[in-house]
Protein backbone atom coordinates (compact mmCIF):
# COMPACT_ATOMS: atom_id res chain seq x y z
CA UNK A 1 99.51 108.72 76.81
CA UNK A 2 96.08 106.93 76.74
CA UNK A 3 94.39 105.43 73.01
CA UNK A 4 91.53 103.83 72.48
CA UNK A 5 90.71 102.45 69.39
CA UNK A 6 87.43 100.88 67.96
CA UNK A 7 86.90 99.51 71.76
CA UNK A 8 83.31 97.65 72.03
CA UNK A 9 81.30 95.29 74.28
CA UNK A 10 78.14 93.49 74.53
CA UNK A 11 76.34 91.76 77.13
CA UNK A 12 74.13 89.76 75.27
CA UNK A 13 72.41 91.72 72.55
CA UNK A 14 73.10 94.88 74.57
CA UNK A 15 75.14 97.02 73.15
CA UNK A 16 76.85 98.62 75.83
CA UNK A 17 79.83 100.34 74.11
CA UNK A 18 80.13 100.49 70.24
CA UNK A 19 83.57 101.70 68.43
CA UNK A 20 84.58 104.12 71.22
CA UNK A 21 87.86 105.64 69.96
CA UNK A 22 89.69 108.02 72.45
CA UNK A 23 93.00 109.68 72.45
CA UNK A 24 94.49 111.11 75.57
CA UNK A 25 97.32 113.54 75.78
CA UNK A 26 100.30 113.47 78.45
CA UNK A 27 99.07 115.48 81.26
CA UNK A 28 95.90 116.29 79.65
CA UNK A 29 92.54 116.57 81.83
CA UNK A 30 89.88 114.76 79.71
CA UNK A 31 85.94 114.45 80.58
CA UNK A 32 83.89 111.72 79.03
CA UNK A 33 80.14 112.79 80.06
CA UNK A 34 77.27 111.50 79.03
CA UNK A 35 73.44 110.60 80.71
CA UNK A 36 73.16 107.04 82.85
CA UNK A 37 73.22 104.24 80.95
CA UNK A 38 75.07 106.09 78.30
CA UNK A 39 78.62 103.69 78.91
CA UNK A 40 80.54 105.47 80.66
CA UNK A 41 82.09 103.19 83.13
CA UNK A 42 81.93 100.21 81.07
CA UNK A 43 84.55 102.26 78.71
CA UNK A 44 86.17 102.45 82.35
CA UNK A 45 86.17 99.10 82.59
CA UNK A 46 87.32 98.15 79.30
CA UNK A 47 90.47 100.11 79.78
CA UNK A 48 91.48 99.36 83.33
CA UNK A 49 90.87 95.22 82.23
CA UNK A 50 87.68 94.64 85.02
CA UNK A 51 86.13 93.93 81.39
CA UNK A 52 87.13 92.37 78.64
CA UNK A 53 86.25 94.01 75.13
CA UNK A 54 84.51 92.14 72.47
CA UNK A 55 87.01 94.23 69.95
CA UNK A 56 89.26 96.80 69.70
CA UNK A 57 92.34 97.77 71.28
CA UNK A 58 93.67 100.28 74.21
CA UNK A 59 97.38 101.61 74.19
CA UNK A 60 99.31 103.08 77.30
CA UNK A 61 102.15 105.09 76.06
CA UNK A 62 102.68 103.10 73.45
CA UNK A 63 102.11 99.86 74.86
CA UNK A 64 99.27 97.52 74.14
CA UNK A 65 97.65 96.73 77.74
CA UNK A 66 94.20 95.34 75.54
CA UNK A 67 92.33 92.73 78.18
CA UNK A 68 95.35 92.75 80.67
CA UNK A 69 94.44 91.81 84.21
CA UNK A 70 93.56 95.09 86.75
CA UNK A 71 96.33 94.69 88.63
CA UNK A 72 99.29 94.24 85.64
CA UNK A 73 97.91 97.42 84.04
CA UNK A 74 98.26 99.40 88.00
CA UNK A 75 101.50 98.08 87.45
CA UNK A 76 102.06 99.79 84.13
CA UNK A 77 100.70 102.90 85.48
CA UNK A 78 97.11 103.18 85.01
CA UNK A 79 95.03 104.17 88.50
CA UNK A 80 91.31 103.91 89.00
CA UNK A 81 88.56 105.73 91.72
CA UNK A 82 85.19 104.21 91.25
CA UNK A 83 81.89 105.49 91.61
CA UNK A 84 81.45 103.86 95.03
CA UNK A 85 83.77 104.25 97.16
CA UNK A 86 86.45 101.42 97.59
CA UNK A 87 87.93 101.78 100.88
CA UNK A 88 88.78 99.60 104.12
CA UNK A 89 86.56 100.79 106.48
CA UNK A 90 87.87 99.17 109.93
CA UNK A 91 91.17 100.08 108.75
CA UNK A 92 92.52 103.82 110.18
CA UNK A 93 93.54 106.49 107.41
CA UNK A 94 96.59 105.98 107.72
CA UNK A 95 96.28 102.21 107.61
CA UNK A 96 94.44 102.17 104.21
CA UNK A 97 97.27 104.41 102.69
CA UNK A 98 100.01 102.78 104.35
CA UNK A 99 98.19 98.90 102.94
CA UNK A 100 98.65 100.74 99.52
CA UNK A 101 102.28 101.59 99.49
CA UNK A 102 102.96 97.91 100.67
CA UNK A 103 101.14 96.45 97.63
CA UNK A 104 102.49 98.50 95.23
CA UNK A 105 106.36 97.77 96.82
CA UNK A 106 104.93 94.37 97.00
CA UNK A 107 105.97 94.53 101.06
CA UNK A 108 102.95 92.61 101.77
CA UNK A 109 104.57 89.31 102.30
CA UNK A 110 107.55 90.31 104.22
CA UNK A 111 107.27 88.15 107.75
CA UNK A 112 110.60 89.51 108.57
CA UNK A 113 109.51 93.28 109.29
CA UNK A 114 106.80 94.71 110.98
CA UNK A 115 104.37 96.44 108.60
CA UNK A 116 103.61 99.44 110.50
CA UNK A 117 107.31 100.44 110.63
CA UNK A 118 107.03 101.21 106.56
CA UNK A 119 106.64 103.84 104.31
CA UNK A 120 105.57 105.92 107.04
CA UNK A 121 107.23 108.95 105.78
CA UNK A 122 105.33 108.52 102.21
CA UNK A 123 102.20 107.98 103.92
CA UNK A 124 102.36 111.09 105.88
CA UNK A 125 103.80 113.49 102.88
CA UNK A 126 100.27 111.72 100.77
CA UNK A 127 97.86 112.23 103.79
CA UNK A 128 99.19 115.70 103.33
CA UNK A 129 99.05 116.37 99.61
CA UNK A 130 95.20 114.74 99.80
CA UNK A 131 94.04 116.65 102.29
CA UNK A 132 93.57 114.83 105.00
CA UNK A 133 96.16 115.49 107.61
CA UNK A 134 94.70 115.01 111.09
CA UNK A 135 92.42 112.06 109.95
CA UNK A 136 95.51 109.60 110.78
CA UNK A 137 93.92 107.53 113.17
CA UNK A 138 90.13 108.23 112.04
CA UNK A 139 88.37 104.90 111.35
CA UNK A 140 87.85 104.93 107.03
CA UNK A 141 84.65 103.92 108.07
CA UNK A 142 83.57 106.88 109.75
CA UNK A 143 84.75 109.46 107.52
CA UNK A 144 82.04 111.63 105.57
CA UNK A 145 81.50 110.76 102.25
CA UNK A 146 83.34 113.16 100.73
CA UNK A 147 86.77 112.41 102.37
CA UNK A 148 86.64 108.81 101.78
CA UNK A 149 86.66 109.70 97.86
CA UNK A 150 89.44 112.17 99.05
CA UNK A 151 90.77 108.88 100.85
CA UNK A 152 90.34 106.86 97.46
CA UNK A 153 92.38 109.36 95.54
CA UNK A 154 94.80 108.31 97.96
CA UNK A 155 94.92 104.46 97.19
CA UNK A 156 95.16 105.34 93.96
CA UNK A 157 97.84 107.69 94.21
CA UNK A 158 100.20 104.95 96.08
CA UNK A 159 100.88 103.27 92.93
CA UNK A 160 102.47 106.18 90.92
CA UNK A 161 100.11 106.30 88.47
CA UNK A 162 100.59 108.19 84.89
CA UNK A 163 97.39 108.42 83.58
CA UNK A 164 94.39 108.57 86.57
CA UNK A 165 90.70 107.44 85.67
CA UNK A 166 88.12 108.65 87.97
CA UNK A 167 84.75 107.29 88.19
CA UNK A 168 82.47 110.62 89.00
CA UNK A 169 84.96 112.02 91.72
CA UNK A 170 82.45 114.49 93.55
CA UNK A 171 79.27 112.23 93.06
CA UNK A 172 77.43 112.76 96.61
CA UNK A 173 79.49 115.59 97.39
CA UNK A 174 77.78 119.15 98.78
CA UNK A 175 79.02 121.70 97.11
CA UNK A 176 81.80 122.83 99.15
CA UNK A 177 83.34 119.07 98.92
CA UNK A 178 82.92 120.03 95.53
CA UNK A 179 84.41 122.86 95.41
CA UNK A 180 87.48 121.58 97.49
CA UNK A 181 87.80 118.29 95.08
CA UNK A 182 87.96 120.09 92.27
CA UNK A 183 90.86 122.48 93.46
CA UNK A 184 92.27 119.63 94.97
CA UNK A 185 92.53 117.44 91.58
CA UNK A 186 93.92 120.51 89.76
CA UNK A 187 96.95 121.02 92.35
CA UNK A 188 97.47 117.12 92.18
CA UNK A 189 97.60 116.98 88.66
CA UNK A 190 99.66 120.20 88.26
CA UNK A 191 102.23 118.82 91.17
CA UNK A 192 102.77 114.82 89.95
CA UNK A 193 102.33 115.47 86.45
CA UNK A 194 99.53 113.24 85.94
CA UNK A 195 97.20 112.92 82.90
CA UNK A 196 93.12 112.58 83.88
CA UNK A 197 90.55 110.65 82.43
CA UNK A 198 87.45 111.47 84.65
CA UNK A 199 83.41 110.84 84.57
CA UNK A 200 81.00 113.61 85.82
CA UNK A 201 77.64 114.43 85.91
CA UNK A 202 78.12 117.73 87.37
CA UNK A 203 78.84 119.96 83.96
CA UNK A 204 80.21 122.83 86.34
CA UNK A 205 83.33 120.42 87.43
CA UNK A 206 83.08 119.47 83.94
CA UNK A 207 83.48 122.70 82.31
CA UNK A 208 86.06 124.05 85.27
CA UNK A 209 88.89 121.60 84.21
CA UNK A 210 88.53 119.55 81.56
CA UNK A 211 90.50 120.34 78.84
CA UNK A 212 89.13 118.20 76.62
CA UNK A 213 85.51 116.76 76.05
CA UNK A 214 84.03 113.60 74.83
CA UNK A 215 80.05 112.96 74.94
CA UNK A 216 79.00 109.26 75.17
CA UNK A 217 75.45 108.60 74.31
CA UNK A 218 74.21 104.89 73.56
CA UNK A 219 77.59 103.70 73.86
CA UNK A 220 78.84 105.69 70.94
CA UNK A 221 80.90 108.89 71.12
CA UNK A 222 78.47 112.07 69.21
CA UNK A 223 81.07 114.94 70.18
CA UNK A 224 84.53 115.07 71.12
CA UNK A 225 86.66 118.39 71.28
CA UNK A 226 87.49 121.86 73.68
CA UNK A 227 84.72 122.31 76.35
CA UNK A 228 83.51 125.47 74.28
CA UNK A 229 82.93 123.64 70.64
CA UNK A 230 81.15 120.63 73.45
CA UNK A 231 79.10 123.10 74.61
CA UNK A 232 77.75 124.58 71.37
CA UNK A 233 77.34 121.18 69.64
CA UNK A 234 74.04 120.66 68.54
CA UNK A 235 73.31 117.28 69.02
CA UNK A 236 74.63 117.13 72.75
CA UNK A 237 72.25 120.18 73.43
CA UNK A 238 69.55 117.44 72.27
CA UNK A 239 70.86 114.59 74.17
CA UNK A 240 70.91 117.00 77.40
CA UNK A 241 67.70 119.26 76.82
CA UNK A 242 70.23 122.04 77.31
CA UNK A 243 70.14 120.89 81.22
CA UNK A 244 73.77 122.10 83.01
CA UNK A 245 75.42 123.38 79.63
CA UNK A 246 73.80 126.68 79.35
CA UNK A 247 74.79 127.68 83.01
CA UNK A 248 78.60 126.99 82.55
CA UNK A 249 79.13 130.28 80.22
């Protein structure tokens, strides 16, 4: 569903990614990992198009979307959380959802209907499926941290996506938001048949769902494969100090 192939950037003579190759499978749930700094949401960047790459080339399904503006390759089905959350905060719940559905209907100049009056019905059945049901009229603003990256999901959702990136998804989280975002990604993936490409520092979400594993250190990839061969690689055992991958057994 998702290739990446010999994918690299630079800011000046930084080398921030360097020949990343990645291959994700329909409906697969992949984990890039990785300590800060190591290029993990520059690769994020590169294949959403918030970044151009210096070289190298990334495939949706087949199609070439290399260097494509953000929002042509939403279009094409590609959706995107970020690390911080993204949301309008003097907008309701509802209201941010709703805001979505219009974009990606591309509603959102139409003078001749009243924009509350659509996709009502879609934004109630997502509120639901996101866990957030109740929250309607809460300012964005004002929810806790971890339902505005519940909320996020959300946008992201609105625009159909095939393939999902997710920019550390429980980042901030206590560990029953945890707990309930991890469940809660598994029964959206199962449900909408999406494919995942997510970020985490938290090995135990890590090991949990991913079904596939690929280490970034330095900008380069040094392990790729099922979370058990990850977790008995030698050389991420170095890059980590064994920290969080002895405690997933």
């Amino acid at each position: 569903m998702l290739e990446v192939s010999g994918i690299c950037k630079s800011f000046g003579g930084f080398r921030a990614v360097s020949n990343v190759s990645l291959s994700v499978g329909t409906k697969q749930i992949v984990a890039v990992i990785g300590p800060n700094g190591a290029g993990k949401s520059t690769l994020f960047n590169l294949i959403t198009g918030h970044l151009q790459p210096d070289n190298g080339t990334v495939r949706l399904d087949g199609r070439e979307i290399t260097g494509a503006p953000p929002y042509r390759i939403c279009r094409m089905g590609v959706g995107r959380s970020f690390q911080r959350t993204n949301v309008f905060p003097r907008l309701t719940v509802f209201e941010n959802l709703q805001a979505a559905f219009l974009v990606h209907h591309r509603r959102g100049g139409n003078f001749w209907t009243r924009a509350e009056d659509l996709y009502r019905d879609d934004t109630a059945a997502l509120l639901a499926s996101i866990g957030l049901t109740g929250q309607e009229r809460t300012l964005a603003g004002t929810l806790s941290y971890g339902n505005q990256k519940q909320l996020e999901l959300g946008l992201a959702l609105a625009s159909s996506p095939a393939v999902l990136l997710l920019d550390e998804p429980t980042a901030g989280m206590s560990a029953s938001e945890t707990h309930e975002t991890i469940r809660l990604l598994e029964s959206i993936a199962a449900e909408r048949g999406l494919t995942l490409l997510f970020t985490e520092h938290d090995m135990e979400v890590v090991f949990s769902i991913a079904q596939k594993i690929a280490v970034l250190h330095q900008g380069r990839i040094i392990a790729e494969g099922r979370p058990e061969e990850v977790r008995a690689d030698p050389e991420v055992r170095r890059v980590y100090l064994g920290h969080g991958l002895t405690h997933t057994q």
